[in-house]
Protein backbone atom coordinates (compact mmCIF):
# COMPACT_ATOMS: atom_id res chain seq x y z
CA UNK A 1 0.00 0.00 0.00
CA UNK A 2 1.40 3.40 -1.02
CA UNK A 3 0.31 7.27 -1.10
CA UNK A 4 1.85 9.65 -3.13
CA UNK A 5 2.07 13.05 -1.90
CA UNK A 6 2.79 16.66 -3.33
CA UNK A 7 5.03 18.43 -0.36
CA UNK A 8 4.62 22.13 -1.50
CA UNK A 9 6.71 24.66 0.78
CA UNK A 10 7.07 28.41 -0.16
CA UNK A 11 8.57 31.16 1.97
CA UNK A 12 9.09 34.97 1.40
CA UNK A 13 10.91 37.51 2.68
CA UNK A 14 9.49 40.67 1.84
CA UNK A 15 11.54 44.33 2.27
CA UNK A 16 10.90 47.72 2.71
CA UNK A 17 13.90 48.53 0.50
CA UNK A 18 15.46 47.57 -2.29
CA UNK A 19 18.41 45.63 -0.10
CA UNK A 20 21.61 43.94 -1.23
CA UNK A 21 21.50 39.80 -0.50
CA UNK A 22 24.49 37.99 0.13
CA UNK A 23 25.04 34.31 -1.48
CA UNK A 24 22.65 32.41 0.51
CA UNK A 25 22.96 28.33 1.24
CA UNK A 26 19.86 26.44 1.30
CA UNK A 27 19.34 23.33 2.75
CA UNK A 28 15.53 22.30 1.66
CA UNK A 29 16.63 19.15 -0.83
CA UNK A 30 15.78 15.43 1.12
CA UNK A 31 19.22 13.88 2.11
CA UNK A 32 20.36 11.12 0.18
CA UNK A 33 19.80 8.97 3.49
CA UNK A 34 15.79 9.40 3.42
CA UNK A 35 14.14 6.25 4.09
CA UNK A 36 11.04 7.73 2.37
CA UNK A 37 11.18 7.45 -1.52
CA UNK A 38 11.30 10.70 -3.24
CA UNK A 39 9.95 10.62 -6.50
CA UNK A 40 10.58 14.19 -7.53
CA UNK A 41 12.28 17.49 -6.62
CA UNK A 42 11.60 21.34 -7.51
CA UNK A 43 12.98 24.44 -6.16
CA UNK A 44 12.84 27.54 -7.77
CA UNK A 45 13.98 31.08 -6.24
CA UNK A 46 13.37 34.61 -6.80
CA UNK A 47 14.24 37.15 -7.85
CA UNK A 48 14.57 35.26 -11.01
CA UNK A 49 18.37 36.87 -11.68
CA UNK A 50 20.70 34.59 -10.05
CA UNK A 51 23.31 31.79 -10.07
CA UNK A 52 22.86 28.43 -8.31
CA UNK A 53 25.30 25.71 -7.57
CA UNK A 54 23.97 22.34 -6.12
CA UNK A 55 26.62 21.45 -3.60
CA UNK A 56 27.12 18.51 -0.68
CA UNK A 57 28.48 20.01 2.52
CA UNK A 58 31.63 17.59 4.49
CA UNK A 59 28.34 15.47 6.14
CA UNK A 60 26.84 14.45 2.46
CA UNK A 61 23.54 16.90 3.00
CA UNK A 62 22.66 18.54 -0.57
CA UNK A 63 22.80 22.47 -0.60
CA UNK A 64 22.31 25.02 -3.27
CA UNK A 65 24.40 28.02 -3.23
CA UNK A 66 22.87 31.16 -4.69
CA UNK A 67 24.10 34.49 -5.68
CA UNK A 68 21.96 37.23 -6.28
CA UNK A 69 24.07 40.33 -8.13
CA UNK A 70 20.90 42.84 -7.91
CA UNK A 71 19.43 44.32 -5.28
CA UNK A 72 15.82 43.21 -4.36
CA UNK A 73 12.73 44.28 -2.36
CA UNK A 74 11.80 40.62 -2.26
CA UNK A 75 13.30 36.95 -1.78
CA UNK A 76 10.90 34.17 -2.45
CA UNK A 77 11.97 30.39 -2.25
CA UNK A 78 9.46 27.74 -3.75
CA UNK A 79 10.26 23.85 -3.19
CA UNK A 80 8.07 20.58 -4.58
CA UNK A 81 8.34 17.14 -3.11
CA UNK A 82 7.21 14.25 -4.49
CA UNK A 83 6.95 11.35 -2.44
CA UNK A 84 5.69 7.62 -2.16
CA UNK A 85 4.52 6.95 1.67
CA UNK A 86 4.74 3.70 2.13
CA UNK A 87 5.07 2.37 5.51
CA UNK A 88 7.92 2.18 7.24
CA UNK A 89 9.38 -0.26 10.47
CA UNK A 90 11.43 1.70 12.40
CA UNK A 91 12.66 -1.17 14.41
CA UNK A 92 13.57 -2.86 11.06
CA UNK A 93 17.33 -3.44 11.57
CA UNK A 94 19.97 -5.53 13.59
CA UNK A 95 22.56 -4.19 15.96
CA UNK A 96 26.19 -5.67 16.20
CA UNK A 97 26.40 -8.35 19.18
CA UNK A 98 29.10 -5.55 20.91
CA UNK A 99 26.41 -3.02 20.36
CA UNK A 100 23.37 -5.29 21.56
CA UNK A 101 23.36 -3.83 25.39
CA UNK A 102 24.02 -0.20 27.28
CA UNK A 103 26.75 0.82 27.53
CA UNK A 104 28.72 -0.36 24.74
CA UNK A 105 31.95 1.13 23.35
CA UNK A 106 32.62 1.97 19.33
CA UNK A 107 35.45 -0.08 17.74
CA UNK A 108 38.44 2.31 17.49
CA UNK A 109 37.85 3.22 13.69
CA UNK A 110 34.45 4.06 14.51
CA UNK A 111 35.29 6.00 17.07
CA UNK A 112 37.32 8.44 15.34
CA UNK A 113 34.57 8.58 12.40
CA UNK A 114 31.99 9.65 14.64
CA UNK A 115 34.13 12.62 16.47
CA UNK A 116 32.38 15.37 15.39
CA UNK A 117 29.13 13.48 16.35
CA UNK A 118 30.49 12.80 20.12
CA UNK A 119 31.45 16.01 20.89
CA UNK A 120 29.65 17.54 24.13
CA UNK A 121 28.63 21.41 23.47
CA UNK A 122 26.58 21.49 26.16
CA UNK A 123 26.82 20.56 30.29
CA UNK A 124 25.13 21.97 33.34
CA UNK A 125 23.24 20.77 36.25
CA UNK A 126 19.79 20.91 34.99
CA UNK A 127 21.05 18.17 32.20
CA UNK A 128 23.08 16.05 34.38
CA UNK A 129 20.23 15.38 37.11
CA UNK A 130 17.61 14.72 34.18
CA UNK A 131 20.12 12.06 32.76
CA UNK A 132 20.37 10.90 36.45
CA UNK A 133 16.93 10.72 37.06
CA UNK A 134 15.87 8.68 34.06
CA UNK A 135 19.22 6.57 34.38
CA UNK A 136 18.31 2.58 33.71
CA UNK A 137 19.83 -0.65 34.56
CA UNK A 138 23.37 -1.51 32.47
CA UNK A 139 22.83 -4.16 30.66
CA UNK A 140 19.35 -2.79 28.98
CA UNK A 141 19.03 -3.69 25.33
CA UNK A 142 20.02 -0.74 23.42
CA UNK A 143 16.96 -0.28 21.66
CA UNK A 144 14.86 -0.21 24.90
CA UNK A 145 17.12 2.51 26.28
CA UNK A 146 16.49 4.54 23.01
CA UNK A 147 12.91 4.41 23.18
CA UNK A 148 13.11 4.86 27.22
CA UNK A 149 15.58 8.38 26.58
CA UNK A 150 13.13 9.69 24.16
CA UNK A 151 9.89 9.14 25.94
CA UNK A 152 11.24 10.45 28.73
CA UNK A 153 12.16 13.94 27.04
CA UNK A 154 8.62 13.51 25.39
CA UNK A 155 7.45 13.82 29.11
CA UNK A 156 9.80 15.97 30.24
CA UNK A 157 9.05 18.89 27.64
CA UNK A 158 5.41 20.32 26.86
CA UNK A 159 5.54 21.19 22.86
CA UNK A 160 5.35 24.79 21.87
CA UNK A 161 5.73 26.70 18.81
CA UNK A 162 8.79 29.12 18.90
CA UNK A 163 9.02 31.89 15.78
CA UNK A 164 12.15 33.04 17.28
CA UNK A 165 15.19 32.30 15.71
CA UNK A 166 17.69 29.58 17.28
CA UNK A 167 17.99 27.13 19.63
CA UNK A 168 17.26 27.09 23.43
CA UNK A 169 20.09 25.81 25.79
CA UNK A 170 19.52 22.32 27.55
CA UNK A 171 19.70 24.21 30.74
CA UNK A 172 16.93 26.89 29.63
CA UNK A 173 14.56 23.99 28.13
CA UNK A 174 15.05 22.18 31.21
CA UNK A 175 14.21 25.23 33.26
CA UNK A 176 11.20 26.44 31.70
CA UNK A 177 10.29 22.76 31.03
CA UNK A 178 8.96 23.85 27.10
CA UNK A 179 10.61 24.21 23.67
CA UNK A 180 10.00 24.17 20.12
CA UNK A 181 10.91 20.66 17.84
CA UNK A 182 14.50 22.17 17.46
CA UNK A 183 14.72 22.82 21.35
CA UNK A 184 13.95 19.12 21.98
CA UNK A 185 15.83 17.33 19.15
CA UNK A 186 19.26 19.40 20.50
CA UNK A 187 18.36 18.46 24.26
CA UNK A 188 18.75 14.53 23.24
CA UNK A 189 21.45 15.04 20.96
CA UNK A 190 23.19 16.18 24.07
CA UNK A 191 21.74 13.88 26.34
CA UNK A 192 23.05 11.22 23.97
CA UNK A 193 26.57 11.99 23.85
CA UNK A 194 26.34 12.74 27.09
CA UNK A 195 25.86 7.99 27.52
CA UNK A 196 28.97 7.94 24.99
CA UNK A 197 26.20 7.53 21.50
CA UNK A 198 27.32 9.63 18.91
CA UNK A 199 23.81 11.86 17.66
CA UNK A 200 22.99 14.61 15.09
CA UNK A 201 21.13 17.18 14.88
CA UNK A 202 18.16 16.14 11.75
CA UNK A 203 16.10 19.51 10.23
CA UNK A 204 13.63 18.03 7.51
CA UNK A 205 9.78 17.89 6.54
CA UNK A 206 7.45 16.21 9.08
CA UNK A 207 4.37 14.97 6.70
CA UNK A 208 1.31 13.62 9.12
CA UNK A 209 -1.56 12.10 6.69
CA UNK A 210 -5.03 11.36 8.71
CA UNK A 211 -5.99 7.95 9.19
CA UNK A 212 -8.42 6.03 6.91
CA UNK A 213 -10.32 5.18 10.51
CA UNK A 214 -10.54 6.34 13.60
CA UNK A 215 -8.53 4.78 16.41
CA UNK A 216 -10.11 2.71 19.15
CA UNK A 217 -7.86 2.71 22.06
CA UNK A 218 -6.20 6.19 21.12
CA UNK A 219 -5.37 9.21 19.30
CA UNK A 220 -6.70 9.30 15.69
CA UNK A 221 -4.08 11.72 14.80
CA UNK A 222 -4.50 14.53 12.64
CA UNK A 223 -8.26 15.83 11.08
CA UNK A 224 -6.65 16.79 8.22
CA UNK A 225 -3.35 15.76 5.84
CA UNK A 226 -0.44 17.96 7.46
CA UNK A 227 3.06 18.79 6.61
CA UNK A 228 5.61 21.27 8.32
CA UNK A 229 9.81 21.73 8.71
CA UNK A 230 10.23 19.44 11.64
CA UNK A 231 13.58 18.96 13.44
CA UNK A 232 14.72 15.34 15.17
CA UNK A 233 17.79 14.02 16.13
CA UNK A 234 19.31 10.76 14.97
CA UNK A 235 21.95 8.39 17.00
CA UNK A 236 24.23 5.57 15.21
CA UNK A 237 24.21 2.37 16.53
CA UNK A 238 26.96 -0.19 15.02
CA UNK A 239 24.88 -2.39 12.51
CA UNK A 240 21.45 -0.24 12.31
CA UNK A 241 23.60 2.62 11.33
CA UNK A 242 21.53 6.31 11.83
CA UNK A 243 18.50 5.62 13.46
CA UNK A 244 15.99 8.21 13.79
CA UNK A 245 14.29 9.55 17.48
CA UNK A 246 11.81 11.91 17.70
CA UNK A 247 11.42 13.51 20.96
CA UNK A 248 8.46 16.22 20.12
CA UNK A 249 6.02 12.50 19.64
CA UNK A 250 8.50 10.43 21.98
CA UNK A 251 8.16 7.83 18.44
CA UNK A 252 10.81 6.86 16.10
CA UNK A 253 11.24 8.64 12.79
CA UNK A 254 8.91 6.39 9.86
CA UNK A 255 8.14 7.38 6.77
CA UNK A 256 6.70 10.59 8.19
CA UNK A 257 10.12 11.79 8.30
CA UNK A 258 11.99 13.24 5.19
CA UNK A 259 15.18 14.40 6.53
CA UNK A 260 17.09 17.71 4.18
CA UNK A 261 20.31 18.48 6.60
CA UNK A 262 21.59 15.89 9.34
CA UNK A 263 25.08 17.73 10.86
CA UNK A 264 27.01 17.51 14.06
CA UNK A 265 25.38 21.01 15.33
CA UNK A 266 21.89 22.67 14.83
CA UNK A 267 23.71 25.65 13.24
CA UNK A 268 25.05 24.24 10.46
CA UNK A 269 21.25 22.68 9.66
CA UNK A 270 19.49 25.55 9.36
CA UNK A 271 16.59 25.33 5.83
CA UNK A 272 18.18 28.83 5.24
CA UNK A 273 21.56 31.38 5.59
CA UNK A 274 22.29 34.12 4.59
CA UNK A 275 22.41 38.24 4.98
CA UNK A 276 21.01 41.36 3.94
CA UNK A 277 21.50 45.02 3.99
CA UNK A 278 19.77 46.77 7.02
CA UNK A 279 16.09 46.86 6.55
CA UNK A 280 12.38 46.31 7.72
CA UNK A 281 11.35 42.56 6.65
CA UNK A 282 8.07 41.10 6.18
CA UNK A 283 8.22 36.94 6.50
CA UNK A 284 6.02 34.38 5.05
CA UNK A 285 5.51 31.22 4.44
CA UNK A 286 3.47 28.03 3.41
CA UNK A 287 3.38 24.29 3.77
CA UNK A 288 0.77 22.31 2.43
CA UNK A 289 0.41 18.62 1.28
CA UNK A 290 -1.76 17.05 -1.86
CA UNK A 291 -2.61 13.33 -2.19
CA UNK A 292 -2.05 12.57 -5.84
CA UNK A 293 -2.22 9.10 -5.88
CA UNK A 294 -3.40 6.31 -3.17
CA UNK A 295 -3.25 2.68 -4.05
CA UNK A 296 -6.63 0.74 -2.78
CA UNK A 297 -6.04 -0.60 0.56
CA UNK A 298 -8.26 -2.56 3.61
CA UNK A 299 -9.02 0.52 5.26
CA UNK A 300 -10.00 2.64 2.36
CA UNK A 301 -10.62 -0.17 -1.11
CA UNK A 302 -11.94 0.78 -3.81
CA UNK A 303 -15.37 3.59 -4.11
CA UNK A 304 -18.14 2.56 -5.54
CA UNK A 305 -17.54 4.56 -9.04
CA UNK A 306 -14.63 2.68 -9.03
CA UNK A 307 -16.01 -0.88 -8.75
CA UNK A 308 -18.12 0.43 -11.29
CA UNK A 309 -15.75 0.91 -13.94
CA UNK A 310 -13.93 -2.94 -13.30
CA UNK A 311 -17.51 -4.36 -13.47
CA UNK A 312 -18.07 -2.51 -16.93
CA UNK A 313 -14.39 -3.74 -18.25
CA UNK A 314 -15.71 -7.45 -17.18
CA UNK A 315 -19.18 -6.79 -19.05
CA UNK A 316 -17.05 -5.27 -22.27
CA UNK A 317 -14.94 -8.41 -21.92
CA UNK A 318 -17.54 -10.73 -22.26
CA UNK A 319 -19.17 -8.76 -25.19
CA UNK A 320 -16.17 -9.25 -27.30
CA UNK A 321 -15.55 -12.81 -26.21
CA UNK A 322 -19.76 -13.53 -27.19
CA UNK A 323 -19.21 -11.32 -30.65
CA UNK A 324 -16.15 -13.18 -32.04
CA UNK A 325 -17.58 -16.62 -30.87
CA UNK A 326 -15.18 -17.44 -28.47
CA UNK A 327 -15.50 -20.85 -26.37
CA UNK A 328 -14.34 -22.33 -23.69
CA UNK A 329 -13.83 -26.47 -24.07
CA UNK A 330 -12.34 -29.37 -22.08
CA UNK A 331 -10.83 -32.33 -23.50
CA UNK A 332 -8.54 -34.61 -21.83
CA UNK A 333 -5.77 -36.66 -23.09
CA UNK A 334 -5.56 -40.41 -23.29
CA UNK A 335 -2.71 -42.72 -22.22
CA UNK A 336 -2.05 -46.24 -23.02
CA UNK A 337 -0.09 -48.47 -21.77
CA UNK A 338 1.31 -52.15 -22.72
């Protein structure tokens, strides 16, 4: 079973001058890593006078440096996704038998591969009593401890929507006990290196369809098909390799999840950089997401205009077979033997 989607994202930045842009980097093309197949890709920018190089930065994310030699009143950024949402298991992978239990230690190589990705930016006491407090048992199968870490963080931090730009501290999420998706995904990144697992910081598109019928037992999810930047973090275990944890749901990533930038620190992930001259701005911006295909499925088979049309194929069928006089026989073939 499969949906495609139409991802359409489109931001402006609108001045009260006519201002001078620097080259800007943006980071809004799915990694080559995404787990969710993308289908197709658009981005178009304006104003429409500019040069664009398509770039990977040292971590393998795609990036499109633009130059802009005239000076603008407006910049306008317009990105299509394509994709095929199929489900995904996020517990589909094995774990090397070193790896298997908490704490574990990278084979030397590996270690050294995954500096940049073990590298504490942040400490303070706030951070070390929460790692204290939800502390387990050594010995706990690494993939319980995941899912433990980032349910606990789930709990820990009440979801709220931050326009400002940047990232809160661990200490000042901790304290105020709230932060945005970005504020939560850095918070375990630390807390992860913190245990010794290297973790990055993920930015990408967060694409929530609503389900075919309602839950039970639960949360239905959504009312209506949503999509949004999202931000996550991501921690490499030896023989899964990057697995995705998102601590704004307390769920692993699935095929929700289409990662653009995964890097070492949230700076270096950010969907846009770049400068202008002094000036007023006006921001913008839309996210919205299309169903353009849907294969028939249990919870939602085929509508009745639809069993309509295979019924009429089967009754044009049988004209054509009746018109050119076509029969069906049996016959059977004898054997002998001596």
């Amino acid at each position: 079973m499969a949906i495609k989607v139409a991802i359409s994202h489109k931001t402006a930045y609108k001045f009260d001058r006519l201002v001078g842009l620097s080259p800007h980097v943006f980071r809004l093309r799915p990694a080559p890593h995404s787990r969710t197949a993308i289908e197709g890709y658009s981005f178009k920018v304006f104003p429409e006078n500019h040069f664009i190089n398509w770039q990977q930065d040292p971590f393998g994310n795609y990036q499109a440096r633009v130059v802009f030699p005239d000076k603008t009143n407006e910049l306008r950024i317009e990105v299509e996704v394509l994709a095929r949402m199929e489900v995904i298991n996020p517990f589909d992978f094995f774990i090397e038998e070193y790896a298997e239990t908490i704490p574990f230690q990278y084979d030397e190589h590996l270690q050294t591969e995954l500096t940049p990705y073990l590298e504490i930016n942040e400490d303070g006491p706030l951070l070390n009593e929460w790692l204290a407090e939800n502390a387990i048992p050594e010995a706990t199968p690494t993939v319980n401890y995941l899912v433990h870490l980032n349910q606990c963080l789930n709990q820990t931090l009440s979801y709220n929507i931050r326009m400002e730009p940047g990232v809160q501290s661990c200490e000042e999420s901790l304290t105020i006990r709230s932060g945005s998706c970005r504020d939560s995904a850095w918070l375990l990144v630390q807390a992860l290196r913190h245990l010794g697992i290297a973790s990055r910081f993920v930015s990408g598109y967060l694409v929530q369809l609503t389900a075919d019928v309602k839950s039970l037992d639960g949360p239905s999810g959504p009312e209506a098909d949503f999509t949004d930047l999202h931000a996550w973090a991501e921690a490499y275990i030896p023989g899964a390799g990057w697995i995705g944890l998102d601590p704004t749901s307390g769920l692993f990533a699935g095929e929700g999840h289409i990662p653009l930038c995964c890097t070492p620190h949230y700076k270096s992930a950010a969907p846009v950089t770049g400068a202008t001259d002094r000036c007023e701005v006006a921001f913008e911006y839309e996210n919205k997401v299309f169903r353009i295909h849907e294969d028939p499925r249990v919870t939602k088979p085929y509508t009745d205009e639809q069993w309509q049309q295979i019924l009429q194929v089967g009754y044009d069928v049988e004209k054509d077979l009746q018109e050119g006089d076509v029969r069906m026989t049996m016959g059977c073939l004898l054997y002998t033997s001596r």
